[in-house]
N, C-alpha and C. Protein backbone atom coordinates (compact mmCIF):
# COMPACT_ATOMS: atom_id res chain seq x y z
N UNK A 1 203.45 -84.75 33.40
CA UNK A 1 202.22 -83.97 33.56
C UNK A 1 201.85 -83.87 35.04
N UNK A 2 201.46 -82.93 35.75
CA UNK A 2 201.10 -82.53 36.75
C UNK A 2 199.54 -82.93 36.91
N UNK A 3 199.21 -83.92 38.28
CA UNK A 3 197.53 -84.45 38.45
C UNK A 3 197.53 -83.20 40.08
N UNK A 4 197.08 -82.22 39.16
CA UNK A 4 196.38 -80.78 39.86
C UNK A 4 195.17 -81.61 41.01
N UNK A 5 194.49 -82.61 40.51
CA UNK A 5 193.22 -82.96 41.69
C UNK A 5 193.23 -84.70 41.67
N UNK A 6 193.42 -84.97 42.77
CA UNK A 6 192.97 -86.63 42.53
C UNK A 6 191.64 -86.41 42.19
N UNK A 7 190.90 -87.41 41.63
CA UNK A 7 189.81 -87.93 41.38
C UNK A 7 188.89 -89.02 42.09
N UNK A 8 187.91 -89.54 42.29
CA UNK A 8 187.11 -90.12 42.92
C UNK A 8 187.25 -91.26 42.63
N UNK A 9 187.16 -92.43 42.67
CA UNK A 9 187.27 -94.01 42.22
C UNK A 9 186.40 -94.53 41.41
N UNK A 10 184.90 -93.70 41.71
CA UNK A 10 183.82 -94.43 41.13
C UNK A 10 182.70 -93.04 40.68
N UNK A 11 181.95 -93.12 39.72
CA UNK A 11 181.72 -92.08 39.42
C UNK A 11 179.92 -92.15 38.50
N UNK A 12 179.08 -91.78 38.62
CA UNK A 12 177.71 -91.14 37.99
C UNK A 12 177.50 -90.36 37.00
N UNK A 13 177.50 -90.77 35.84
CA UNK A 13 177.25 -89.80 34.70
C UNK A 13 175.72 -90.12 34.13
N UNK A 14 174.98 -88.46 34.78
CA UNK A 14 173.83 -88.75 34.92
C UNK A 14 173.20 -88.70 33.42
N UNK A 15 172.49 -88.53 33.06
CA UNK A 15 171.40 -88.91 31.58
C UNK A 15 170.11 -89.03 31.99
N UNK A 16 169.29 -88.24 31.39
CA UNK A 16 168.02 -87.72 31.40
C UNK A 16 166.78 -89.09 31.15
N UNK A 17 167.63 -90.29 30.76
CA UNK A 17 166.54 -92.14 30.57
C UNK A 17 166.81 -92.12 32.14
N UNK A 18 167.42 -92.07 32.77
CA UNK A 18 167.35 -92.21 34.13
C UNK A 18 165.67 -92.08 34.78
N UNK A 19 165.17 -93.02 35.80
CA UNK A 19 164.20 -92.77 36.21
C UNK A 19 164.25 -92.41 37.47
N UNK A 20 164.97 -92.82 38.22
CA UNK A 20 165.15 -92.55 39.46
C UNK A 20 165.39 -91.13 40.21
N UNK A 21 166.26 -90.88 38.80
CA UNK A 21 166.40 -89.15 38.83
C UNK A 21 168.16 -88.81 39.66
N UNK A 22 168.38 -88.20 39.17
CA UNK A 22 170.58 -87.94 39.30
C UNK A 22 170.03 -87.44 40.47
N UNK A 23 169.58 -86.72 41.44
CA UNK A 23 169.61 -86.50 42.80
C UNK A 23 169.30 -87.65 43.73
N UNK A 24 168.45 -88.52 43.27
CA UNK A 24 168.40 -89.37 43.65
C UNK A 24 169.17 -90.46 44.34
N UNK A 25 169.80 -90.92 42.84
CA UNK A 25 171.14 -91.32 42.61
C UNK A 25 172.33 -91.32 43.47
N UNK A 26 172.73 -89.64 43.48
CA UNK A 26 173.03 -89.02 44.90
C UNK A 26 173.34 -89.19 45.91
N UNK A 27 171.81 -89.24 46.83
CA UNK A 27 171.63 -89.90 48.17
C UNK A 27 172.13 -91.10 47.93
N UNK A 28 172.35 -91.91 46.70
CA UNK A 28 172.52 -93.20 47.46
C UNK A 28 173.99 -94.10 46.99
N UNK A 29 174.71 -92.80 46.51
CA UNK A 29 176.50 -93.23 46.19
C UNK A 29 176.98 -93.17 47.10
N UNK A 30 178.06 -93.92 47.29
CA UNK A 30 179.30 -94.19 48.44
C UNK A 30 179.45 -93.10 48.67
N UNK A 31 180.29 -92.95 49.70
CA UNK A 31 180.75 -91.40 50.24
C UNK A 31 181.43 -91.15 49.43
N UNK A 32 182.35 -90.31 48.91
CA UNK A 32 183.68 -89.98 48.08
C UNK A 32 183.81 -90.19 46.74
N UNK A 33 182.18 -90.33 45.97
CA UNK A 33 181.95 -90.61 44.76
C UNK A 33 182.22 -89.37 44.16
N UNK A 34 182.15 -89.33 42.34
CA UNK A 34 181.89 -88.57 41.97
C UNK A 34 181.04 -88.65 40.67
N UNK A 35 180.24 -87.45 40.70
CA UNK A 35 178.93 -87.38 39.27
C UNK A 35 179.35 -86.40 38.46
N UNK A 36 178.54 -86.55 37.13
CA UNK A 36 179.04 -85.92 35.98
C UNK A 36 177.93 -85.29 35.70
N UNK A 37 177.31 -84.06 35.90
CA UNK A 37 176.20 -83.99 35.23
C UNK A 37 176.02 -83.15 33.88
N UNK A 38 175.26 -84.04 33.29
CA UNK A 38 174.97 -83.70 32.08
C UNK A 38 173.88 -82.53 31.65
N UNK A 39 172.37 -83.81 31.07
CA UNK A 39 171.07 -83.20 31.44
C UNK A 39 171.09 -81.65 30.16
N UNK A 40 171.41 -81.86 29.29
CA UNK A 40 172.08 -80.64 28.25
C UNK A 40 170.74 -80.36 27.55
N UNK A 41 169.70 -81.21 27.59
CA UNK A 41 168.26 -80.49 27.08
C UNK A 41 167.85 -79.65 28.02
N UNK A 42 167.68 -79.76 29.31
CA UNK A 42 166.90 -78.48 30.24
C UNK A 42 167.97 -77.07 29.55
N UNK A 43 166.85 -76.15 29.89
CA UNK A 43 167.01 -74.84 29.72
C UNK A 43 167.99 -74.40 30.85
N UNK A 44 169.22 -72.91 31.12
CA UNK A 44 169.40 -72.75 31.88
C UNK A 44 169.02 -72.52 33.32
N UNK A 45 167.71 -72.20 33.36
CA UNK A 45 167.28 -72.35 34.97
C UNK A 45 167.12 -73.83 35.62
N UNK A 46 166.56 -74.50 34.33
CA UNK A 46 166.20 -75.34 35.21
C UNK A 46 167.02 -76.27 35.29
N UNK A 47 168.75 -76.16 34.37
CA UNK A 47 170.13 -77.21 34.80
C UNK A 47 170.37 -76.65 36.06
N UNK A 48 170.14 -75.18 36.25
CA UNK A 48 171.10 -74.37 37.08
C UNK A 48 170.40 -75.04 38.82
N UNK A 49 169.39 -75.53 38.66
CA UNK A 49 168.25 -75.62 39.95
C UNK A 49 168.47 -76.90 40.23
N UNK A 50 168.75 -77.85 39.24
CA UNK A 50 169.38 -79.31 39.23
C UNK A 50 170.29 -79.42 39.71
N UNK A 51 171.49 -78.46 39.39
CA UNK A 51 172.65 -78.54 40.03
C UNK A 51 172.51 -78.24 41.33
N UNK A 52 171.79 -77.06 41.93
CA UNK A 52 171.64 -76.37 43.37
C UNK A 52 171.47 -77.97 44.12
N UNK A 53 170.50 -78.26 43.46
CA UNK A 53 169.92 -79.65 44.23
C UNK A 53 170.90 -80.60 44.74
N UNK A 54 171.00 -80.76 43.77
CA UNK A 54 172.33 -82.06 43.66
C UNK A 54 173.91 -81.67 44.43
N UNK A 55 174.06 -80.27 44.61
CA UNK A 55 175.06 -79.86 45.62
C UNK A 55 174.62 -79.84 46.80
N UNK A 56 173.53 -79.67 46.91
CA UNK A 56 172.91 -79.80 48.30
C UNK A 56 173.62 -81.24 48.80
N UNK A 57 173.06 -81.90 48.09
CA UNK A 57 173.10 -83.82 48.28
C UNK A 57 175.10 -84.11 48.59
N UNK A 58 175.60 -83.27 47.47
CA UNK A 58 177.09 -83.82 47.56
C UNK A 58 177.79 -83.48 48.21
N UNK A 59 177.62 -82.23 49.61
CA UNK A 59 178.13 -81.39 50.23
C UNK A 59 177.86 -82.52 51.47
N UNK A 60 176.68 -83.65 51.60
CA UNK A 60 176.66 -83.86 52.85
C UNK A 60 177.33 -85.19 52.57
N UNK A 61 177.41 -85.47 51.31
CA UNK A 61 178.26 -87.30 51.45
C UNK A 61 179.46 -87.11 50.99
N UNK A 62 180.22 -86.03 50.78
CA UNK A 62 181.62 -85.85 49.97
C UNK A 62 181.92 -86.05 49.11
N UNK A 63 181.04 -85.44 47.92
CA UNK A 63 180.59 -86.54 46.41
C UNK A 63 181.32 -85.38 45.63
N UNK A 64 181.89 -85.63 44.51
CA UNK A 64 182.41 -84.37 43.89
C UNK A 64 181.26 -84.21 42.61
N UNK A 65 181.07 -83.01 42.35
CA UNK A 65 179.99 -82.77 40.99
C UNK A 65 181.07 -82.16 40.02
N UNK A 66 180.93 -82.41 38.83
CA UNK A 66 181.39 -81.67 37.82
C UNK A 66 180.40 -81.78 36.62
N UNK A 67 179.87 -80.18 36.36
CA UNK A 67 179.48 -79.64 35.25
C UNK A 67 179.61 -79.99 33.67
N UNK A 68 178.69 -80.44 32.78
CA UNK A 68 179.43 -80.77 31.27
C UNK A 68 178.94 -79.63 30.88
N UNK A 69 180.16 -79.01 30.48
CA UNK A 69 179.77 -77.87 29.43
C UNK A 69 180.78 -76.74 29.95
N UNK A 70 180.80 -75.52 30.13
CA UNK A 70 182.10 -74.77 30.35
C UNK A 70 182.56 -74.45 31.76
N UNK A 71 184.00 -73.95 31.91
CA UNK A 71 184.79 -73.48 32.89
C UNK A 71 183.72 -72.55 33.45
N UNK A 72 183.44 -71.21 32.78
CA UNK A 72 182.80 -70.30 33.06
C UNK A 72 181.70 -70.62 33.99
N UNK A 73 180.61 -71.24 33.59
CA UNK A 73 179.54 -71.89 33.73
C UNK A 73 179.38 -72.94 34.72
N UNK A 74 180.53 -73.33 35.08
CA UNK A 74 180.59 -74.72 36.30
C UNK A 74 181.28 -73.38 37.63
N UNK A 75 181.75 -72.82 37.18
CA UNK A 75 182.65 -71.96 38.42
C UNK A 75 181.29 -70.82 38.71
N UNK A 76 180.77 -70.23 37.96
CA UNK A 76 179.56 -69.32 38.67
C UNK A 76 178.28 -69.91 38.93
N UNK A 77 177.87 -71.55 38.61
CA UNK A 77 176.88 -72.11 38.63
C UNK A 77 177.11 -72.99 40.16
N UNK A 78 178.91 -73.19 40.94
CA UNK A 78 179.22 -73.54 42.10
C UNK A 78 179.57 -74.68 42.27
N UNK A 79 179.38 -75.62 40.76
CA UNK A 79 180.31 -76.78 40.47
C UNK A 79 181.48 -77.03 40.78
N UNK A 80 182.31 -78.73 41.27
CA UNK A 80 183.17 -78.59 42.03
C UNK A 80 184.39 -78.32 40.65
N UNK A 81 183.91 -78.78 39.39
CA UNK A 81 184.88 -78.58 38.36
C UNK A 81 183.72 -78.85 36.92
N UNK A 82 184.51 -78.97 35.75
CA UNK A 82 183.91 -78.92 34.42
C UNK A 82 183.97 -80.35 33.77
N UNK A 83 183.38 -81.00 32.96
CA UNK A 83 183.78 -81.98 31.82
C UNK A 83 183.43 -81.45 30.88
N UNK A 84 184.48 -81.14 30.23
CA UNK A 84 185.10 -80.48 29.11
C UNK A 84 185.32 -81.40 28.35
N UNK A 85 183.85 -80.95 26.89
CA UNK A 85 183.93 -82.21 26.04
C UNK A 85 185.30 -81.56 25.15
N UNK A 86 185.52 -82.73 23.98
CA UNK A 86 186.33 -81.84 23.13
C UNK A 86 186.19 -80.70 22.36
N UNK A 87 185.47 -80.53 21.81
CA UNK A 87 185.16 -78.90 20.75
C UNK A 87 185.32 -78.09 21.73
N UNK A 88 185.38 -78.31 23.25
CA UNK A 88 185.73 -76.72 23.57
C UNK A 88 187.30 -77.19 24.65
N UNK A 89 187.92 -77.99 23.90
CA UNK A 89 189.45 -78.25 24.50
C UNK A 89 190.29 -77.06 24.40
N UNK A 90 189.93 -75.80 24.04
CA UNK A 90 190.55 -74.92 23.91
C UNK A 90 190.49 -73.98 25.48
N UNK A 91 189.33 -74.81 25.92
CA UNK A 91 188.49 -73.69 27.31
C UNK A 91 189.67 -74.36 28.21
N UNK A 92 190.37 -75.29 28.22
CA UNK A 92 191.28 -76.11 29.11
C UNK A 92 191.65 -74.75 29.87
N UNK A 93 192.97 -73.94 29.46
CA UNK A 93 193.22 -73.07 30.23
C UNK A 93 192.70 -72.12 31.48
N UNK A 94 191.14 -72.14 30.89
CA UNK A 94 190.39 -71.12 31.72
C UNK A 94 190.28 -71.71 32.84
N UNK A 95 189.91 -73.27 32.65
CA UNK A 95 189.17 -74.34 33.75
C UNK A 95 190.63 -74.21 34.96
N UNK A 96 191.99 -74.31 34.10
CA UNK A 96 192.78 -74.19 35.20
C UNK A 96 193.42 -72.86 35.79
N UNK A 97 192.64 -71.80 34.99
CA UNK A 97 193.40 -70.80 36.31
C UNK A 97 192.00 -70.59 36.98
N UNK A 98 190.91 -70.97 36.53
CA UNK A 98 189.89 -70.79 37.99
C UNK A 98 189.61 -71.99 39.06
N UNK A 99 190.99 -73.17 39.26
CA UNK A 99 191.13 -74.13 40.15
C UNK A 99 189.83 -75.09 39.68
N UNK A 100 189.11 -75.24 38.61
CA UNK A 100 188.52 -76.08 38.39
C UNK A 100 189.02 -77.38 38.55
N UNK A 101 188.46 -78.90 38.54
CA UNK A 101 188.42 -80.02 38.37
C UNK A 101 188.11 -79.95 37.33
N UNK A 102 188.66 -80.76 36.07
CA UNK A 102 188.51 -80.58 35.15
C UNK A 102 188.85 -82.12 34.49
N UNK A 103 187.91 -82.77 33.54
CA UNK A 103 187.39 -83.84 33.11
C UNK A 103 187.75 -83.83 31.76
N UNK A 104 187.87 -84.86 30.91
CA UNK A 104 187.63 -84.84 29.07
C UNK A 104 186.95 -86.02 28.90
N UNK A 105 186.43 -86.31 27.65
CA UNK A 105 186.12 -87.71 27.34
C UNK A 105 187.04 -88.37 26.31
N UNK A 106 187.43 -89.58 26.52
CA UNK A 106 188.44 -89.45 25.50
C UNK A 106 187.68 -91.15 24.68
N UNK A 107 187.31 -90.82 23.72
CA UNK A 107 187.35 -92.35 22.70
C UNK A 107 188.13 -92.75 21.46
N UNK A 108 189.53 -92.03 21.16
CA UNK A 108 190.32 -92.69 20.35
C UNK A 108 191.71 -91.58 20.35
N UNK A 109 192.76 -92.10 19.50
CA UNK A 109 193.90 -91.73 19.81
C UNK A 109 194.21 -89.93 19.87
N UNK A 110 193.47 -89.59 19.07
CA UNK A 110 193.48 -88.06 18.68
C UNK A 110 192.82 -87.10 20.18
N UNK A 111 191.88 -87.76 20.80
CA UNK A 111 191.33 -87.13 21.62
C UNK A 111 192.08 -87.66 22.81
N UNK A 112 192.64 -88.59 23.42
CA UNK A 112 193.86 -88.80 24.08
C UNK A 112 194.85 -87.82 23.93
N UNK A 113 195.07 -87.65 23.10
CA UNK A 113 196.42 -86.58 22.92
C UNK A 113 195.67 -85.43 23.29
N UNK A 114 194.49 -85.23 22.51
CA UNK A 114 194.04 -83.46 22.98
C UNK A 114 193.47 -83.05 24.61
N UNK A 115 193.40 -84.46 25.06
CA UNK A 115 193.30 -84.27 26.58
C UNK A 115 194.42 -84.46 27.53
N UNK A 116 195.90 -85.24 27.06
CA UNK A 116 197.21 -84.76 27.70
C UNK A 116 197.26 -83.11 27.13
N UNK A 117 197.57 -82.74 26.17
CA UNK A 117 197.56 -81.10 25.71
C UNK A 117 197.23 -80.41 26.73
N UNK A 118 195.81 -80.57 26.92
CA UNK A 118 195.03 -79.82 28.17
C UNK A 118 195.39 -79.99 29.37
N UNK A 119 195.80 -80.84 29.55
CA UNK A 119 196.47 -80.89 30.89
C UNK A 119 195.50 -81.34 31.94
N UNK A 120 194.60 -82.05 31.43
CA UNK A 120 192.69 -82.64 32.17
C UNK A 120 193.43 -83.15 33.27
N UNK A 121 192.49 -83.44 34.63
CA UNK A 121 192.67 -84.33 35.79
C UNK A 121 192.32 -86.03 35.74
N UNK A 122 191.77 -85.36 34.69
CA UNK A 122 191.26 -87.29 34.46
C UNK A 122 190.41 -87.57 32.52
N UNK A 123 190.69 -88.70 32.09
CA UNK A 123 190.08 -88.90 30.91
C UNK A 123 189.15 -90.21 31.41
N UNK A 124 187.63 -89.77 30.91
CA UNK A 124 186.72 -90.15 30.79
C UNK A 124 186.70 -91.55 29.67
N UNK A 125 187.52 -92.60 29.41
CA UNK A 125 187.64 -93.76 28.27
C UNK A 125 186.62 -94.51 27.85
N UNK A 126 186.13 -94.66 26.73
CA UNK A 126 184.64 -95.10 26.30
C UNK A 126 184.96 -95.30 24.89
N UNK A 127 183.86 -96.36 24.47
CA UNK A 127 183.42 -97.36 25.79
C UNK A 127 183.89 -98.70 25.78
N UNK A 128 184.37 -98.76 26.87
CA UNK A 128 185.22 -100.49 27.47
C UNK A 128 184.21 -101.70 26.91
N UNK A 129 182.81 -101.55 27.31
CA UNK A 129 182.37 -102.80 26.79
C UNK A 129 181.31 -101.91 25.95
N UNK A 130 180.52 -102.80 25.45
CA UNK A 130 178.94 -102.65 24.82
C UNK A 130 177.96 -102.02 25.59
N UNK A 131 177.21 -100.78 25.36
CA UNK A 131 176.42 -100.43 25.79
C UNK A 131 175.04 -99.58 25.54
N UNK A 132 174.31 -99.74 26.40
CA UNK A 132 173.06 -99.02 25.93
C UNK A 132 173.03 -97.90 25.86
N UNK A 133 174.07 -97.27 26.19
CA UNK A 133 173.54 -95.93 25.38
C UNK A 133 174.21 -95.43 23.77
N UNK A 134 175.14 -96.46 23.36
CA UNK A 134 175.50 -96.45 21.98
C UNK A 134 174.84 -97.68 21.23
N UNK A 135 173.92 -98.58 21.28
CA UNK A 135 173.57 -99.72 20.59
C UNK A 135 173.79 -100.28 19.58
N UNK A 136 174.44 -101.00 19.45
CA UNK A 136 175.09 -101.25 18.24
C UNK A 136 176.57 -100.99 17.98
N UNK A 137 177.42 -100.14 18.40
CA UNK A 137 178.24 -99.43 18.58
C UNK A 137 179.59 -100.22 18.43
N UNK A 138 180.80 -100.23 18.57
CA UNK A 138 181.79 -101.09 18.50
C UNK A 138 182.44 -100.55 20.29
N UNK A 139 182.88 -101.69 21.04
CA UNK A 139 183.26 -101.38 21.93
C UNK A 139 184.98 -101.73 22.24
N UNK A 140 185.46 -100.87 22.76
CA UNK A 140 187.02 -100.80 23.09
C UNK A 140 188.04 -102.26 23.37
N UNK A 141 187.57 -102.75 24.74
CA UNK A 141 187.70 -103.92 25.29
C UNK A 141 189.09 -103.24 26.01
N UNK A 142 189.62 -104.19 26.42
CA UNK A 142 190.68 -104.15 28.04
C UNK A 142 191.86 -103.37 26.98
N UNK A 143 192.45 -104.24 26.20
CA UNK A 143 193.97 -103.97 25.23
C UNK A 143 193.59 -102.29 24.78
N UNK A 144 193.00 -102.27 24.11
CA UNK A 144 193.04 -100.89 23.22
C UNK A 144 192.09 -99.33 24.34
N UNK A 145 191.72 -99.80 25.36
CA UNK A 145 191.51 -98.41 26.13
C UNK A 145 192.64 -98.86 27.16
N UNK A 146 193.81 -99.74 27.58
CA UNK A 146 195.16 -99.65 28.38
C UNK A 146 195.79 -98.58 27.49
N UNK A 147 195.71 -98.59 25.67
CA UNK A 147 196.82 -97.93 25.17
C UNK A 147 195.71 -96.33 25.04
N UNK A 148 194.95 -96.19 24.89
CA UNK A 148 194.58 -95.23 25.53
C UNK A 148 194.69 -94.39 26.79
N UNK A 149 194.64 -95.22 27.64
CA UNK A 149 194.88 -94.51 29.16
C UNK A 149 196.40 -94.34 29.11
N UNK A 150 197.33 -95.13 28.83
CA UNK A 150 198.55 -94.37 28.88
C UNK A 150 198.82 -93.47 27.81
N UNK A 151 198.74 -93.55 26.82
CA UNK A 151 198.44 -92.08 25.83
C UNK A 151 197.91 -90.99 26.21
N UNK A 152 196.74 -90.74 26.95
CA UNK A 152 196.57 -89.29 27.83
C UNK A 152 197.65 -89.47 28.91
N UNK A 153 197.91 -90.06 29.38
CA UNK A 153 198.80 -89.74 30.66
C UNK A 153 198.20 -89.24 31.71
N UNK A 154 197.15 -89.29 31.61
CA UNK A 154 196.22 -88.97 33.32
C UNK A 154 195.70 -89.73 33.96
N UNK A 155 195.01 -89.92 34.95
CA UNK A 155 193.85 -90.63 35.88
C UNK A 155 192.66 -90.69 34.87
N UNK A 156 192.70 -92.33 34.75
CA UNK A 156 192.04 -92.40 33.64
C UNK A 156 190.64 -93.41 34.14
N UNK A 157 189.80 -93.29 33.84
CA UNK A 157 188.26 -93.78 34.17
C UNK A 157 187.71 -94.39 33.09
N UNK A 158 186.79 -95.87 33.06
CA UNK A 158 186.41 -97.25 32.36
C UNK A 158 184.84 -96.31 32.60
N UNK A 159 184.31 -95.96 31.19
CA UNK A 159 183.13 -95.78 30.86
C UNK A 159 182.70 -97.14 29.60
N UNK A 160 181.12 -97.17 30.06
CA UNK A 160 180.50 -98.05 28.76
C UNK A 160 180.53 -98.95 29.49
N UNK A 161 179.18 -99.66 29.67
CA UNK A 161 178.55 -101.17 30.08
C UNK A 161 179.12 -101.76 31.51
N UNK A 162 179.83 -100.40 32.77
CA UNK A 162 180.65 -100.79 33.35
C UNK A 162 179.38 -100.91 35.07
N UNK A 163 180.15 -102.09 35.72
CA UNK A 163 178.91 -102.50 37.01
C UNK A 163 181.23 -102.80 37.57
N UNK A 164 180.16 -102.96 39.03
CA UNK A 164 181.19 -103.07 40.26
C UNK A 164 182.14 -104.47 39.79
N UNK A 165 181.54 -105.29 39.30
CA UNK A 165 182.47 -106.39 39.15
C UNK A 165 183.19 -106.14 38.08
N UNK A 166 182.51 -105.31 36.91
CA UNK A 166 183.37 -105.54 35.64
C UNK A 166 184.74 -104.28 35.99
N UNK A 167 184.21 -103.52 36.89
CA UNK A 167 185.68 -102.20 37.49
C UNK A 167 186.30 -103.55 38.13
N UNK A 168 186.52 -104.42 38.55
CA UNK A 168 187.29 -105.22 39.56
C UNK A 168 188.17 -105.94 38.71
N UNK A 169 187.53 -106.51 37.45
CA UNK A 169 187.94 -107.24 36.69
C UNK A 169 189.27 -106.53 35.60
N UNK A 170 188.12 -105.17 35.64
CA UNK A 170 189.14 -104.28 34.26
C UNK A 170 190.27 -103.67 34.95
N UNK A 171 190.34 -103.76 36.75
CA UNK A 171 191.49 -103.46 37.49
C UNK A 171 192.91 -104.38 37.37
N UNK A 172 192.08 -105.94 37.62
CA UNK A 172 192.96 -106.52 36.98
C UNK A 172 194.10 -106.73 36.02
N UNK A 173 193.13 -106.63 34.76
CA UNK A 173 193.71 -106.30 33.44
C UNK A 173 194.70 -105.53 33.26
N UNK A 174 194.52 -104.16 33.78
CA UNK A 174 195.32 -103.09 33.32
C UNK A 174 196.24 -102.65 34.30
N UNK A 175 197.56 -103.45 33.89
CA UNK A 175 198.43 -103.65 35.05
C UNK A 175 199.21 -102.16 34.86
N UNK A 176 199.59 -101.41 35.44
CA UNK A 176 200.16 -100.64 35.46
C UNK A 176 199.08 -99.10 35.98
N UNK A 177 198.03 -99.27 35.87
CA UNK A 177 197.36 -98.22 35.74
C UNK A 177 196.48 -98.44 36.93
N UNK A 178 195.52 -97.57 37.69
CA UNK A 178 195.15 -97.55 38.80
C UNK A 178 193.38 -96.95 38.18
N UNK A 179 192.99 -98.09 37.75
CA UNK A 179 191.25 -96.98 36.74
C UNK A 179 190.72 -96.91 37.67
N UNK A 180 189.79 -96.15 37.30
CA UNK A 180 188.33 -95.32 38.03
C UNK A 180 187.55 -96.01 36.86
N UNK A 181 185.79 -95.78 37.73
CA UNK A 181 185.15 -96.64 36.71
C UNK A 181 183.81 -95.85 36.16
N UNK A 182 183.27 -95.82 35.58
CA UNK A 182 181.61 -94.53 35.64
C UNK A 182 180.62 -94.83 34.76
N UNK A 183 179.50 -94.91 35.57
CA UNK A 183 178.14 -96.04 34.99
C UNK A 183 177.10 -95.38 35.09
N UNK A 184 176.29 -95.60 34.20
CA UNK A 184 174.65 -95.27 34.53
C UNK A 184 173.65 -96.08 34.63
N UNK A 185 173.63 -96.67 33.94
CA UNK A 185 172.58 -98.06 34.49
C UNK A 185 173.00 -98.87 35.84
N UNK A 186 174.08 -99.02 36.04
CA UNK A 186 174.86 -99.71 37.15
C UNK A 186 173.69 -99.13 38.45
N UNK A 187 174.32 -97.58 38.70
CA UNK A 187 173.83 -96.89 39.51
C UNK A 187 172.60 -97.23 39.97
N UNK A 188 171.20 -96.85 38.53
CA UNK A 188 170.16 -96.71 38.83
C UNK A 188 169.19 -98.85 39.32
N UNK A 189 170.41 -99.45 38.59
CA UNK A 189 169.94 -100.61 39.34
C UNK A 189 170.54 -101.28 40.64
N UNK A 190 171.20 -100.86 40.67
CA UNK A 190 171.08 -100.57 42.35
C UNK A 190 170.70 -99.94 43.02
N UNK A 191 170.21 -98.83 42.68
CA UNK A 191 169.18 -97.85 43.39
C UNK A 191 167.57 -98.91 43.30
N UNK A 192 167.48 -99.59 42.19
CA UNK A 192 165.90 -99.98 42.27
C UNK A 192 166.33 -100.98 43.19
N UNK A 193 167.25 -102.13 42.93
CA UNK A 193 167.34 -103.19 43.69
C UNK A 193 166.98 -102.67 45.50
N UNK A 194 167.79 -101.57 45.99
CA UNK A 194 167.55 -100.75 47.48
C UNK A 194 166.32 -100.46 47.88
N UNK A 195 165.49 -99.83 46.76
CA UNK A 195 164.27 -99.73 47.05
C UNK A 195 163.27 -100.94 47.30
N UNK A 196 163.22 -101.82 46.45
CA UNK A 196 162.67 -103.16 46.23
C UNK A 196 162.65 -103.51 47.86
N UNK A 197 163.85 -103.34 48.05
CA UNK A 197 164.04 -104.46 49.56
C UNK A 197 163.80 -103.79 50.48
N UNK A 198 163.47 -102.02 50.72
CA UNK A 198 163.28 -101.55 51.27
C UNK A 198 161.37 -101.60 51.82
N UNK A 199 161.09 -101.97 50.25
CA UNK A 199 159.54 -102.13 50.49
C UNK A 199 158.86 -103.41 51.12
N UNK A 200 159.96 -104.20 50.91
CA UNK A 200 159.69 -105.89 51.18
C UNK A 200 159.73 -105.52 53.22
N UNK A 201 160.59 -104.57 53.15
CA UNK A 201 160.94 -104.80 54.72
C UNK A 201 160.09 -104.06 55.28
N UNK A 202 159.50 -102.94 54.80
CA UNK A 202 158.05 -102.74 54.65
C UNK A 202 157.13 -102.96 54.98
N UNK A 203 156.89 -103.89 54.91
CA UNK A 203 155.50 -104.35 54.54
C UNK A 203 155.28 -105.51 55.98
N UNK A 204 154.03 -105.57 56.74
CA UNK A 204 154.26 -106.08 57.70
C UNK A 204 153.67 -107.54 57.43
N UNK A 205 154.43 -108.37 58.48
CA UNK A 205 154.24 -109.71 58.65
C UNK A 205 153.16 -110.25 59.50
C-alpha cells in the first residue's frame, strides 16, 4: 500500500464537552501536531467559521486539520484533508484524487480491512484503554489493536483514554509498528494545568 501523506505523531480530536474550546487547544499543541475536527451538531456556518478559526491557529504552528465528514466539504471548506468515517468509505476515491489527507476510524476487524481497501493515510484505532467518552464500554488493550494496526496496513494512531505516558508505553508494546497517539481529555488537561500556573505566576508577591 502506498502512505500518500505522513501523518503527525500526536493528534486532537476535538468534541464539543471540551471547555477550553478546539481553538484553544490549538494555540497550545506542539508544533507539527495534528486535530480532527469534529463538532457535527453546529450548523454549516457556524462548523465552517470554526474551521476558518482554527486554520488561522494551524497555519502559524504547522498543525495539520482534518475535517470529519466529506472529501467534498474538507477541500472547499480549506481543510488540510478528511476523516472519513466508515458509511461513507466509498467517498475514499474522491478524497484521493483531490490530494486530500485522508483519515478512517477503525474499531474491529471489518473496518480495518475497509480502511486498507481505501487506501486511508492513517487508521484512527479505538479504543486502546477505557474511556470517557464510551463509559462503560469494553476496551482493546495493547495485543488486539497491534493485530489491528497491522490488518489496515497503514500509519496507525492509539485512540481512547490515551495521555503522553500511556503513547510511550503503548510505543513500547507494539514492536514492529511506529503509533501515533490522539486524546481529548489529555489535551484539555494540560491546557488547564498551563493556565493554573500561568495565574499563580500572576499574581504578585
Amino acid at each position: 500500500m502506498v502512505r500518500r501523506h505522513p501523518l503527525p505523531p500526536q493528534w486532537l480530536f476535538s468534541d464539543e464537552r471540551l471547555t477550553v474550546g478546539v481553538v484553544g487547544l490549538a494555540a497550545m499543541l506542539p508544533p507539527g501536531s495534528g486535530i480532527v475536527l469534529r463538532h457535527d451538531s453546529l450548523g454549516p456556518g457556524a462548523r465552517w467559521r470554526l474551521l476558518r478559526r482554527l486554520m488561522r491557529v494551524a497555519r502559524t504552528r504547522g498543525l495539520t486539520v482534518l475535517l470529519a465528514g466529506t472529501p467534498e466539504i474538507a477541500r472547499r471548506w480549506g481543510a488540510d484533508g478528511v476523516h472519513l468515517r466508515q458509511h461513507d468509505a466509498r467517498r475514499a476515491a474522491q478524497a484521493i484524487r483531490l490530494g486530500l489527507v485522508m483519515t478512517m476510524p477503525v474499531h474491529d476487524a471489518q473496518e480495518a480491512r475497509r480502511a486498507r481497501r481505501a487506501n486511508a493515510d492513517g487508521a484512527f484505532i479505538s479504543p486502546l484503554n477505557a474511556t470517557r467518552s464510551h463509559p462503560g464500554g469494553a476496551s482493546l488493550g495493547s495485543a488486539a489493536w497491534l493485530r489491528l494496526a497491522r490488518l489496515s496496513g497503514m500509519q496507525s494512531i492509539a485512540l481512547g483514554g490515551m495521555t503522553a505516558e500511556r503513547a510511550r508505553q503503548h510505543k513500547r508494546q507494539t514492536s514492529g509498528i511506529n503509533p501515533g497517539w490522539a486524546a481529548i481529555d489529555a489535551w484539555e488537561k494540560a491546557a488547564t494545568k498551563r493556565r493554573m500556573r500561568q495565574k499563580r505566576n500572576a499574581v504578585p508577591t
